[in-house]
PDB file of N, CA and C in Angstrom:
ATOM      1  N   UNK A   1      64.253  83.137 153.557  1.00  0.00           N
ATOM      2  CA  UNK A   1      63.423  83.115 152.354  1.00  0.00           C
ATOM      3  C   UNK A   1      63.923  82.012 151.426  1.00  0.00           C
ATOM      4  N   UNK A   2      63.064  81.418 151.073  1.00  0.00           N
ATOM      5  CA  UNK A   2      63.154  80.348 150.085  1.00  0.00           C
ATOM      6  C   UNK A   2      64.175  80.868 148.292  1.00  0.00           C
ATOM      7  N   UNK A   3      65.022  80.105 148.538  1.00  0.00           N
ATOM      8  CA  UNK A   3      65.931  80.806 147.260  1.00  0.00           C
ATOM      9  C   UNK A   3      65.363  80.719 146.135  1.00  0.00           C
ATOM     10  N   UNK A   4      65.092  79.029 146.075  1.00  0.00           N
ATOM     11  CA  UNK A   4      64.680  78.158 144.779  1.00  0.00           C
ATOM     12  C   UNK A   4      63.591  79.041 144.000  1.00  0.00           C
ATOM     13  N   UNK A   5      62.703  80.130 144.294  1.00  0.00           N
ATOM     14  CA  UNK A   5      61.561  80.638 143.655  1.00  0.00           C
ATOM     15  C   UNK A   5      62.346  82.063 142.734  1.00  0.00           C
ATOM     16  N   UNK A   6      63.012  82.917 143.950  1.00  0.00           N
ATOM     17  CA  UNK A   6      63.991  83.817 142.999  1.00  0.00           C
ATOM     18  C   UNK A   6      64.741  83.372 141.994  1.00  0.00           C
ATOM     19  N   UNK A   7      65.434  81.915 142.255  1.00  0.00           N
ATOM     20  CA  UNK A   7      66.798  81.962 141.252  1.00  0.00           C
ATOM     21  C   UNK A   7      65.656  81.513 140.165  1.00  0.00           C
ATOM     22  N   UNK A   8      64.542  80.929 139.903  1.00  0.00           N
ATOM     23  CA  UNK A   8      63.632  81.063 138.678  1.00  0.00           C
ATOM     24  C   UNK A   8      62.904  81.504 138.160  1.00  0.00           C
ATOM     25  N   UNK A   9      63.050  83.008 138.973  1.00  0.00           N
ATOM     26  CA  UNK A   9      62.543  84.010 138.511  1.00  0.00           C
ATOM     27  C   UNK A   9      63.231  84.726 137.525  1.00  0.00           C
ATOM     28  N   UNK A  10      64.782  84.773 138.426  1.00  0.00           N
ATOM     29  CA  UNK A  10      65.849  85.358 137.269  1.00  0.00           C
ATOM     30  C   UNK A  10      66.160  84.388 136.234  1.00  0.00           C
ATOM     31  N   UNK A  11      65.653  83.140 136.330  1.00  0.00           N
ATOM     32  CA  UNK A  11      66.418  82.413 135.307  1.00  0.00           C
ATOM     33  C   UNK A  11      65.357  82.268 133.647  1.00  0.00           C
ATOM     34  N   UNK A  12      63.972  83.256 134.425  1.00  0.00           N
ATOM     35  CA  UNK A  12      62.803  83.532 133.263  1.00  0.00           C
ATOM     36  C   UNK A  12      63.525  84.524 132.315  1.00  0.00           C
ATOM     37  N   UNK A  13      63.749  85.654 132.666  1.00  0.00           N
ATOM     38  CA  UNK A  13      64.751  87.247 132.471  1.00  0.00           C
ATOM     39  C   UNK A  13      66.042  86.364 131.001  1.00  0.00           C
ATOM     40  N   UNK A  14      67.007  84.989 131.937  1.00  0.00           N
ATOM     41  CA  UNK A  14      68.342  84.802 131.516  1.00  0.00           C
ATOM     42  C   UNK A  14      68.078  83.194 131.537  1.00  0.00           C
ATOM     43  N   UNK A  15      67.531  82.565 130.691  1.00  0.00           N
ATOM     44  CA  UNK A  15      67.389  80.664 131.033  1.00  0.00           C
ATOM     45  C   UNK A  15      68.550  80.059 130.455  1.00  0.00           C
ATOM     46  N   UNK A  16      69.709  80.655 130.038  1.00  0.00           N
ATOM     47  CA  UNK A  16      70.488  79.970 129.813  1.00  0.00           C
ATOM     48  C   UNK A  16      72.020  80.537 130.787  1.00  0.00           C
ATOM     49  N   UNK A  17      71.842  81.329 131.921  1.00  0.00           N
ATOM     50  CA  UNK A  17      72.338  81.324 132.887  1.00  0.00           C
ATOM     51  C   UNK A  17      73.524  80.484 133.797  1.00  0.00           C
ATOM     52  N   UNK A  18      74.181  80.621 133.386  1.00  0.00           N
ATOM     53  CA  UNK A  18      74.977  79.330 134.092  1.00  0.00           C
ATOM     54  C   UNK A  18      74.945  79.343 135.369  1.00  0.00           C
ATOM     55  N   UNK A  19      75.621  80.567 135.886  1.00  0.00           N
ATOM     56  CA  UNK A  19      75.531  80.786 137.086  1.00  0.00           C
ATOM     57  C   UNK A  19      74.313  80.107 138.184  1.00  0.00           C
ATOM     58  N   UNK A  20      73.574  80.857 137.364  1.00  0.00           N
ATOM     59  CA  UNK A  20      71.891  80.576 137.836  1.00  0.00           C
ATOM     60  C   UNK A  20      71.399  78.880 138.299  1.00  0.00           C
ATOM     61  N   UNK A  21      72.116  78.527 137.255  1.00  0.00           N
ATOM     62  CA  UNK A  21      71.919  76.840 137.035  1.00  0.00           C
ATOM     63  C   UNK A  21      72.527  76.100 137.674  1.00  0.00           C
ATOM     64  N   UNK A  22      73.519  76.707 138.094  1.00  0.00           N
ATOM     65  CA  UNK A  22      74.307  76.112 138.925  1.00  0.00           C
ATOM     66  C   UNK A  22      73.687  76.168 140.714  1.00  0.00           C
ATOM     67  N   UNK A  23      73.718  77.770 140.605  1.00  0.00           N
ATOM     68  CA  UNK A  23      73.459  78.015 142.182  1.00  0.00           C
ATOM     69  C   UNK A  23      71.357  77.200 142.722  1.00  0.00           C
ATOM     70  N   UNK A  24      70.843  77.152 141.298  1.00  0.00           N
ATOM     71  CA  UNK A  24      69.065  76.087 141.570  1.00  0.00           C
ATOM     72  C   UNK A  24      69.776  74.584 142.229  1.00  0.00           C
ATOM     73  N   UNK A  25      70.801  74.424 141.185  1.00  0.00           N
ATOM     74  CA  UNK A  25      71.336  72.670 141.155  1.00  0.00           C
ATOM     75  C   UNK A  25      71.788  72.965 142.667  1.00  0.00           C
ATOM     76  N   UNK A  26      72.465  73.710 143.132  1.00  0.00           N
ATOM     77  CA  UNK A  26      73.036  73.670 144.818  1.00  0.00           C
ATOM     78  C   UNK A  26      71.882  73.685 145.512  1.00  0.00           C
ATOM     79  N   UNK A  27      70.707  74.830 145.484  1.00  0.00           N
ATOM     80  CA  UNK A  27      69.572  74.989 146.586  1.00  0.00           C
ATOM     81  C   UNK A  27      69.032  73.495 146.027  1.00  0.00           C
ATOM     82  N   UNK A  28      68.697  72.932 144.931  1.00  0.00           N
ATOM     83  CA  UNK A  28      67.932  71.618 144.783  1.00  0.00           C
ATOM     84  C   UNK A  28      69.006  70.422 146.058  1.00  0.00           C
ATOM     85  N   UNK A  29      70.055  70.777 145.811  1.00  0.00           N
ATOM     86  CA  UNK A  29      70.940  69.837 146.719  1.00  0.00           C
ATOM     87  C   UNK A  29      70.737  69.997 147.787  1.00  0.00           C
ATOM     88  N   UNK A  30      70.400  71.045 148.640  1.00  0.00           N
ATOM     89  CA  UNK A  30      70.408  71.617 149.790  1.00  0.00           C
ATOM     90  C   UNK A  30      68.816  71.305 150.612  1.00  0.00           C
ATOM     91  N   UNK A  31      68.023  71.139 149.548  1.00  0.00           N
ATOM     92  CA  UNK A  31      66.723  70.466 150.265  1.00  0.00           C
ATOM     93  C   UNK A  31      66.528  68.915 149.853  1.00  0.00           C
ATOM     94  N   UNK A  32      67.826  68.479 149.310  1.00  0.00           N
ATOM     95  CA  UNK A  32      66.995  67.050 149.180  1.00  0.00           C
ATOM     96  C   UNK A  32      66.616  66.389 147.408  1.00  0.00           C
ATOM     97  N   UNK A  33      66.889  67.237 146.711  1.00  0.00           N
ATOM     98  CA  UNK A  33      66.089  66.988 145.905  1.00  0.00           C
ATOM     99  C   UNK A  33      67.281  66.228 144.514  1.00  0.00           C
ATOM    100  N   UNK A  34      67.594  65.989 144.521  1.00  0.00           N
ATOM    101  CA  UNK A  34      68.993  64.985 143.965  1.00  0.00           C
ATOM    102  C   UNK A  34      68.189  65.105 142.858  1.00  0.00           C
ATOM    103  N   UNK A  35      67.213  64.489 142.250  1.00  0.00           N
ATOM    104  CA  UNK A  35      66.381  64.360 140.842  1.00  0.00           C
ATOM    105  C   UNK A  35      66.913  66.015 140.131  1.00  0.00           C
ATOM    106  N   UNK A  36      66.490  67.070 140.968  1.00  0.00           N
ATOM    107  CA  UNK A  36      66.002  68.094 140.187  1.00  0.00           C
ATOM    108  C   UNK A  36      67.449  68.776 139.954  1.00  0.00           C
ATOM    109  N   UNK A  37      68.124  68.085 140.958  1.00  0.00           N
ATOM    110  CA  UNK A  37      69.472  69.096 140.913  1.00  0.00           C
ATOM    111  C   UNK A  37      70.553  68.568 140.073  1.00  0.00           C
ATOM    112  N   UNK A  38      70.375  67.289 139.801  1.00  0.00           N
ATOM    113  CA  UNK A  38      70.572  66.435 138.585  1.00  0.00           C
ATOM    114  C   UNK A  38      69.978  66.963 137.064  1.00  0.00           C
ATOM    115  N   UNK A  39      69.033  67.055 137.188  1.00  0.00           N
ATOM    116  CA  UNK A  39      68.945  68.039 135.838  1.00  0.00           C
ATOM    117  C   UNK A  39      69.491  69.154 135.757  1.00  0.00           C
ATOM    118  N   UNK A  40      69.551  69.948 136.690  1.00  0.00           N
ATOM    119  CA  UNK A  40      69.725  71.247 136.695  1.00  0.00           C
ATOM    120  C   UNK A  40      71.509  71.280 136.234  1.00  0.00           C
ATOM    121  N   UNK A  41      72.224  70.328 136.689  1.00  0.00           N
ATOM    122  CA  UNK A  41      73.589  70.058 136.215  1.00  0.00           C
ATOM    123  C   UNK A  41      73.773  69.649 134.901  1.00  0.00           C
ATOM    124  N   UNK A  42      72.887  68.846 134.620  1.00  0.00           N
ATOM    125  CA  UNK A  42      73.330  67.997 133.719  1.00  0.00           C
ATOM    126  C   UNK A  42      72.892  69.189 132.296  1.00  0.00           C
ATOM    127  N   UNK A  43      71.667  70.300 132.281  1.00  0.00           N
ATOM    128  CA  UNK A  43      71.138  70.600 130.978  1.00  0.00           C
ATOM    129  C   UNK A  43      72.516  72.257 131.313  1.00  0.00           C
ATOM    130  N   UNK A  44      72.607  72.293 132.278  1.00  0.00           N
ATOM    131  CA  UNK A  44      74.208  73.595 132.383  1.00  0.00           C
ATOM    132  C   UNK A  44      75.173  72.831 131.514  1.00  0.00           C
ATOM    133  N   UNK A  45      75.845  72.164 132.044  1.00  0.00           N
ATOM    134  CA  UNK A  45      76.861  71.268 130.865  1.00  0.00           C
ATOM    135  C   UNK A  45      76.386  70.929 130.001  1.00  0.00           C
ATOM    136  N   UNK A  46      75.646  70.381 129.258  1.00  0.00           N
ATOM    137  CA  UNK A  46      75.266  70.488 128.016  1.00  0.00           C
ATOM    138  C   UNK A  46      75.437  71.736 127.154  1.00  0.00           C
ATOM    139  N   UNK A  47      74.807  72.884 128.142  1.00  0.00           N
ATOM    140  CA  UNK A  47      74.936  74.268 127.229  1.00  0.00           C
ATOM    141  C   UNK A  47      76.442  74.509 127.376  1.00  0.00           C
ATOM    142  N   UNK A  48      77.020  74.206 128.640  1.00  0.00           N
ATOM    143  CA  UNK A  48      78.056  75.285 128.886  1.00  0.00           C
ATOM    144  C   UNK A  48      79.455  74.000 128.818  1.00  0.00           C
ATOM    145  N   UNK A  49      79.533  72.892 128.676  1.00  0.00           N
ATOM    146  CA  UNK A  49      80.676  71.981 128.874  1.00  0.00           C
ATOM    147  C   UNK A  49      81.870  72.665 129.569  1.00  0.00           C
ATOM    148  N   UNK A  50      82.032  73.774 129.614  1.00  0.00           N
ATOM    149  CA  UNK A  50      83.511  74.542 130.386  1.00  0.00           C
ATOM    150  C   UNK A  50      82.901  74.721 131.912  1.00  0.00           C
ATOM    151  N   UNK A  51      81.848  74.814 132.116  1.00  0.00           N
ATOM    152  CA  UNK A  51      81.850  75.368 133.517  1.00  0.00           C
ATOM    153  C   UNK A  51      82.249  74.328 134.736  1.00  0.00           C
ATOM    154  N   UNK A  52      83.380  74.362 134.963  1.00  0.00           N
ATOM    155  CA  UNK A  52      84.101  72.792 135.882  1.00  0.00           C
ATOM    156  C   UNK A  52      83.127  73.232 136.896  1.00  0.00           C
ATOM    157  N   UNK A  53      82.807  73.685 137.481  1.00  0.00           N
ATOM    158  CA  UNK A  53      82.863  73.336 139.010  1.00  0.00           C
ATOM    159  C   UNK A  53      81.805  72.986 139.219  1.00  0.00           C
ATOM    160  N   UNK A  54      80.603  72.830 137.896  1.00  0.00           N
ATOM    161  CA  UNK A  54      79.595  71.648 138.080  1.00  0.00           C
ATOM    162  C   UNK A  54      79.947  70.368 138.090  1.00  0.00           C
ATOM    163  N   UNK A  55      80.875  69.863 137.751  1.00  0.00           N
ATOM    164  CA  UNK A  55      81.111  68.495 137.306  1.00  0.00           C
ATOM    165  C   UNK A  55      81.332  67.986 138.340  1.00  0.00           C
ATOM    166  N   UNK A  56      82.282  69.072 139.482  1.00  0.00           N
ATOM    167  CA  UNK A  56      82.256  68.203 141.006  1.00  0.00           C
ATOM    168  C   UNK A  56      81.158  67.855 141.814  1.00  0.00           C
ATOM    169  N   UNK A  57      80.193  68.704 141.651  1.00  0.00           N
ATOM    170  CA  UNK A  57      79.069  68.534 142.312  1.00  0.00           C
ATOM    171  C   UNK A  57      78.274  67.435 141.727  1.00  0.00           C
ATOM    172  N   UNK A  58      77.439  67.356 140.556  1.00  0.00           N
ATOM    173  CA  UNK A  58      77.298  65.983 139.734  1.00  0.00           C
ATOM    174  C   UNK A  58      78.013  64.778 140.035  1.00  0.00           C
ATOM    175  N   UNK A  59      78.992  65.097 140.049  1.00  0.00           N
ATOM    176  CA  UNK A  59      79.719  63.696 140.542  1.00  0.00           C
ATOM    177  C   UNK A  59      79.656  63.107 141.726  1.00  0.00           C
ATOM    178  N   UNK A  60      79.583  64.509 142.500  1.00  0.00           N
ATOM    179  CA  UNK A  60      78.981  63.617 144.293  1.00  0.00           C
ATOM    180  C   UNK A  60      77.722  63.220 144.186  1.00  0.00           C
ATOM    181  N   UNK A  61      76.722  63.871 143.576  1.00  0.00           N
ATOM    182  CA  UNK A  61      75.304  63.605 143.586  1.00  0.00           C
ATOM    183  C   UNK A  61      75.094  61.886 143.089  1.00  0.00           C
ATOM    184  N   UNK A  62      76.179  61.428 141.831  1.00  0.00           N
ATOM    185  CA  UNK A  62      75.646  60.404 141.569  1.00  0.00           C
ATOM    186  C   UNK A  62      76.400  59.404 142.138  1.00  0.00           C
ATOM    187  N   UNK A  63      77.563  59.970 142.682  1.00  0.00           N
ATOM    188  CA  UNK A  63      77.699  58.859 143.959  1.00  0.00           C
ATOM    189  C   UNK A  63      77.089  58.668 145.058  1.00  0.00           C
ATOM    190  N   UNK A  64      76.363  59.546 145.537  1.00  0.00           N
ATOM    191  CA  UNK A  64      75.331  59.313 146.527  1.00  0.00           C
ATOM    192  C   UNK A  64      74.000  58.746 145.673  1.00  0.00           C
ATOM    193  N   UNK A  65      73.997  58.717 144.572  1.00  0.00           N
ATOM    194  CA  UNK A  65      72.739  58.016 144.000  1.00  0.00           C
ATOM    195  C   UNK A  65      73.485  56.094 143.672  1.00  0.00           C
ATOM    196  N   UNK A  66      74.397  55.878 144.145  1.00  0.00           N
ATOM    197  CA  UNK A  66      75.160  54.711 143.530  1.00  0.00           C
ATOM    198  C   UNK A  66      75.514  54.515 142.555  1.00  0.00           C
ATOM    199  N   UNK A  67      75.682  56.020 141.853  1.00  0.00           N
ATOM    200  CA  UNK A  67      76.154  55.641 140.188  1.00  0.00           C
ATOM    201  C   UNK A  67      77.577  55.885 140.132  1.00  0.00           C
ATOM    202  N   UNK A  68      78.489  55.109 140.558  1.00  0.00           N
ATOM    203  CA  UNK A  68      80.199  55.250 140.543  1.00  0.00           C
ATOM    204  C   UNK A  68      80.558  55.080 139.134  1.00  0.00           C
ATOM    205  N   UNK A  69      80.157  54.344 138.620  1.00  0.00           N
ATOM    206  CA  UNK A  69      80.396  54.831 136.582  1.00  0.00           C
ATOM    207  C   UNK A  69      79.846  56.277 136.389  1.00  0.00           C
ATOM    208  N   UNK A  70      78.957  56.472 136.666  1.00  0.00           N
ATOM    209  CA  UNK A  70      78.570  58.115 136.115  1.00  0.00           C
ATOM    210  C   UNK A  70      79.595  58.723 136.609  1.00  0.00           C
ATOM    211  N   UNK A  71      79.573  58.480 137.920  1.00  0.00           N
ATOM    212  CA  UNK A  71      80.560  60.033 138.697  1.00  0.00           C
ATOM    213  C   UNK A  71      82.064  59.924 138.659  1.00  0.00           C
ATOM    214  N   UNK A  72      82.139  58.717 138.100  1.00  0.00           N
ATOM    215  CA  UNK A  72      84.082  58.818 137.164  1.00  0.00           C
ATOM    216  C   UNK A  72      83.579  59.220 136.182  1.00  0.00           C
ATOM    217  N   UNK A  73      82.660  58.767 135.379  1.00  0.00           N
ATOM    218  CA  UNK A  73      83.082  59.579 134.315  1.00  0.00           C
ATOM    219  C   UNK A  73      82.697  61.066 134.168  1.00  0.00           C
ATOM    220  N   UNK A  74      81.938  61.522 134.658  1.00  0.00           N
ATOM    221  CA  UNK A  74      81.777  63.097 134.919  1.00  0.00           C
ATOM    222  C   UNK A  74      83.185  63.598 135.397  1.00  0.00           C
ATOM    223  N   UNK A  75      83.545  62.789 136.303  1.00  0.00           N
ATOM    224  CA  UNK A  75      84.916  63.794 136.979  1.00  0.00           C
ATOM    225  C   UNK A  75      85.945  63.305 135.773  1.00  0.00           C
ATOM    226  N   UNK A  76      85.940  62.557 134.855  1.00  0.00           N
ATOM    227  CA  UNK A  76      87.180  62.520 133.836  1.00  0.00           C
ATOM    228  C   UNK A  76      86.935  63.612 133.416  1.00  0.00           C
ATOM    229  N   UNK A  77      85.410  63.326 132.783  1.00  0.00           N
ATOM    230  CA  UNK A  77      85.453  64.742 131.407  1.00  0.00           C
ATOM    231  C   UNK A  77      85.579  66.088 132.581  1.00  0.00           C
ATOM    232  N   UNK A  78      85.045  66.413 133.469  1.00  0.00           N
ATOM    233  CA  UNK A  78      85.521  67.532 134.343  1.00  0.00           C
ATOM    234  C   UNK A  78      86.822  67.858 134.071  1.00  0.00           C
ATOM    235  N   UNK A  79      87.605  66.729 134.554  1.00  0.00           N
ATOM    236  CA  UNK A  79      89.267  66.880 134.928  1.00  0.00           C
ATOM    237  C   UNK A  79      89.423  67.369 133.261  1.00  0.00           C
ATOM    238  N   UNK A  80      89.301  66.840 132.408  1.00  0.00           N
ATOM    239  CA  UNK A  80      89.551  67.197 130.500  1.00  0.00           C
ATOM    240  C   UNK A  80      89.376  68.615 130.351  1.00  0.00           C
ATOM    241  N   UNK A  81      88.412  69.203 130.602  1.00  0.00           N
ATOM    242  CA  UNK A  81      87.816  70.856 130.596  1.00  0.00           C
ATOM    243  C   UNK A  81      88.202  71.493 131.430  1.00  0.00           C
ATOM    244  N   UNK A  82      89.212  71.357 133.035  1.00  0.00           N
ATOM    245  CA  UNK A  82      89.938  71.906 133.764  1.00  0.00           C
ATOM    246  C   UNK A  82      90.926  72.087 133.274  1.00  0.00           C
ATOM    247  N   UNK A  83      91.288  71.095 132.711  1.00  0.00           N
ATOM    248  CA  UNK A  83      92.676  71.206 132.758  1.00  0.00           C
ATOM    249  C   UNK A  83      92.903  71.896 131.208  1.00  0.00           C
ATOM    250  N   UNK A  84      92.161  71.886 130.531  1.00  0.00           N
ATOM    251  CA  UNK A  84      91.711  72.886 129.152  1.00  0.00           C
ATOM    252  C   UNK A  84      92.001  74.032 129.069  1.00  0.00           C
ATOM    253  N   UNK A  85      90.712  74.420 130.333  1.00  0.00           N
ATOM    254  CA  UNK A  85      90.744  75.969 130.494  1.00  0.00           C
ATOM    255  C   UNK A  85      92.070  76.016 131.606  1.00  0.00           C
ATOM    256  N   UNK A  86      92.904  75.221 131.675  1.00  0.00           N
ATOM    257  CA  UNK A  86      94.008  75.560 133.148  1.00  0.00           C
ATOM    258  C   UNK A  86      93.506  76.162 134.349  1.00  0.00           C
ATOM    259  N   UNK A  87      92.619  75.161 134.459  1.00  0.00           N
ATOM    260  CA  UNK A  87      91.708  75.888 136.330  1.00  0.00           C
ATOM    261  C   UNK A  87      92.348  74.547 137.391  1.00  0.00           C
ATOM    262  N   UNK A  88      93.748  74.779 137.869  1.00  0.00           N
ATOM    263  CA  UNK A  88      94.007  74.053 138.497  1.00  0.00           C
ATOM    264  C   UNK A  88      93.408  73.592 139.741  1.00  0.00           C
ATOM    265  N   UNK A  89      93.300  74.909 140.419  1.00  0.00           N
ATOM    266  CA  UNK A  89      91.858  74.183 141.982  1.00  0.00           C
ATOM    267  C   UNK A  89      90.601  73.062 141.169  1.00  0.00           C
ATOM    268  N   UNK A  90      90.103  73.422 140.372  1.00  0.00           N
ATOM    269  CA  UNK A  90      88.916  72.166 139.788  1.00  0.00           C
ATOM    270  C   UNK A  90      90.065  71.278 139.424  1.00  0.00           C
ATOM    271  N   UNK A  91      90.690  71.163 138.685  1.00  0.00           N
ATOM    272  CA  UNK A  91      91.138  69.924 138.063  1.00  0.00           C
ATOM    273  C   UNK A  91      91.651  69.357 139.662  1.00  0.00           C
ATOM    274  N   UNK A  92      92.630  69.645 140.501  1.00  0.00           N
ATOM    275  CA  UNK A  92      92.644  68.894 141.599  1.00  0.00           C
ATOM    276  C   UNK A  92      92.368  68.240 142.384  1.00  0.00           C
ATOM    277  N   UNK A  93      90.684  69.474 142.908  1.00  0.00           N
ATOM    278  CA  UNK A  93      89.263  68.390 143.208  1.00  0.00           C
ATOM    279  C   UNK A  93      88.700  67.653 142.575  1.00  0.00           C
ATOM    280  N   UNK A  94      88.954  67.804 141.385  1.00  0.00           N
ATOM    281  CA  UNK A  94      88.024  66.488 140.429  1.00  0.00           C
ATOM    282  C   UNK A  94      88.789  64.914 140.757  1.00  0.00           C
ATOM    283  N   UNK A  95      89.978  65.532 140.365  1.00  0.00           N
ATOM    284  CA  UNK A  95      90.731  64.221 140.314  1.00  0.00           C
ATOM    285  C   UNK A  95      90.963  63.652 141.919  1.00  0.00           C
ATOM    286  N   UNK A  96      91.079  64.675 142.685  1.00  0.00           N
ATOM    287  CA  UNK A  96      90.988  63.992 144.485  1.00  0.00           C
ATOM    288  C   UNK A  96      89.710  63.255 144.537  1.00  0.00           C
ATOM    289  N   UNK A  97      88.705  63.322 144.132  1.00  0.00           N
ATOM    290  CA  UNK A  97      86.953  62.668 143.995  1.00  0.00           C
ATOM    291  C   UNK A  97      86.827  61.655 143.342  1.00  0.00           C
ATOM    292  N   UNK A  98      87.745  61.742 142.393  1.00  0.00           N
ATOM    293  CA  UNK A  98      88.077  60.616 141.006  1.00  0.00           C
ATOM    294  C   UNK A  98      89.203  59.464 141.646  1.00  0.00           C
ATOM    295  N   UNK A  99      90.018  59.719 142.562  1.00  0.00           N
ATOM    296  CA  UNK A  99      90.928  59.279 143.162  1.00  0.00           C
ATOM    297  C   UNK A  99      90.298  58.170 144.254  1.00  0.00           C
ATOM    298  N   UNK A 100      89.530  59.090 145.173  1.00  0.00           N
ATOM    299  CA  UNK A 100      88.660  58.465 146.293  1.00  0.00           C
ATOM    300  C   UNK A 100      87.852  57.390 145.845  1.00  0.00           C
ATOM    301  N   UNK A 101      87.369  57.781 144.727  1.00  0.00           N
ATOM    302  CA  UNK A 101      86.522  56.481 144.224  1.00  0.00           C
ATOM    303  C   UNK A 101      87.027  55.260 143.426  1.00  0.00           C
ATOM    304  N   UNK A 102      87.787  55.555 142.915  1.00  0.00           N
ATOM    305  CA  UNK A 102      88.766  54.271 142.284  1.00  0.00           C
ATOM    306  C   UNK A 102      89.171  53.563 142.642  1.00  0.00           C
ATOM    307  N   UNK A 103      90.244  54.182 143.314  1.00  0.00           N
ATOM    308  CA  UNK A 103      91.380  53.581 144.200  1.00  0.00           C
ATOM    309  C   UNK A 103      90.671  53.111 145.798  1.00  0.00           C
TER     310      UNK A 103
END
């Protein structure tokens, strides 16, 4: 069954959902749809700036879109709000992603 129609069903109920926003931005990733799942990241962080473990995903998305300035700087400010809230697994992957692409 198609996810993408439930998770916006619940996200009518709860639209500021993080969870929710997160797991549309993955099924949008999962069919292809980089545009939508790009928003779907980008208006979660806006509301929520703490929730790291969007920032890794955003950051691959816009390196697969050729945006290597976006997706360092997403994974800085990521790595900034990991290491904030002390979520060492995100801050690690951010900076291993942040690493790969730099260097």
């Amino acid at each position: 069954m198609d996810r993408i129609p439930q998770i916006k069903q619940l996200l009518l109920a709860t639209p500021n959902d993080s969870f929710l926003k997160h797991a549309l931005a993955l099924e949008y990733i999962k069919i292809g749809d980089d545009v939508a799942a790009r928003q779907q990241f980008e208006e979660l962080l806006a509301y929520e700036p703490t929730y790291v473990g969007s920032y890794y995903h955003l950051g691959k998305l816009l390196e697969r879109a050729g945006d290597n300035a976006g997706a360092i700087s997403v994974y800085e400010k990521g790595m900034s709000m990991a290491k904030a809230a002390n979520e060492r697994h995100a801050y690690n992957e951010l900076q291993s992603a942040y690493e790969e692409l730099v260097y």
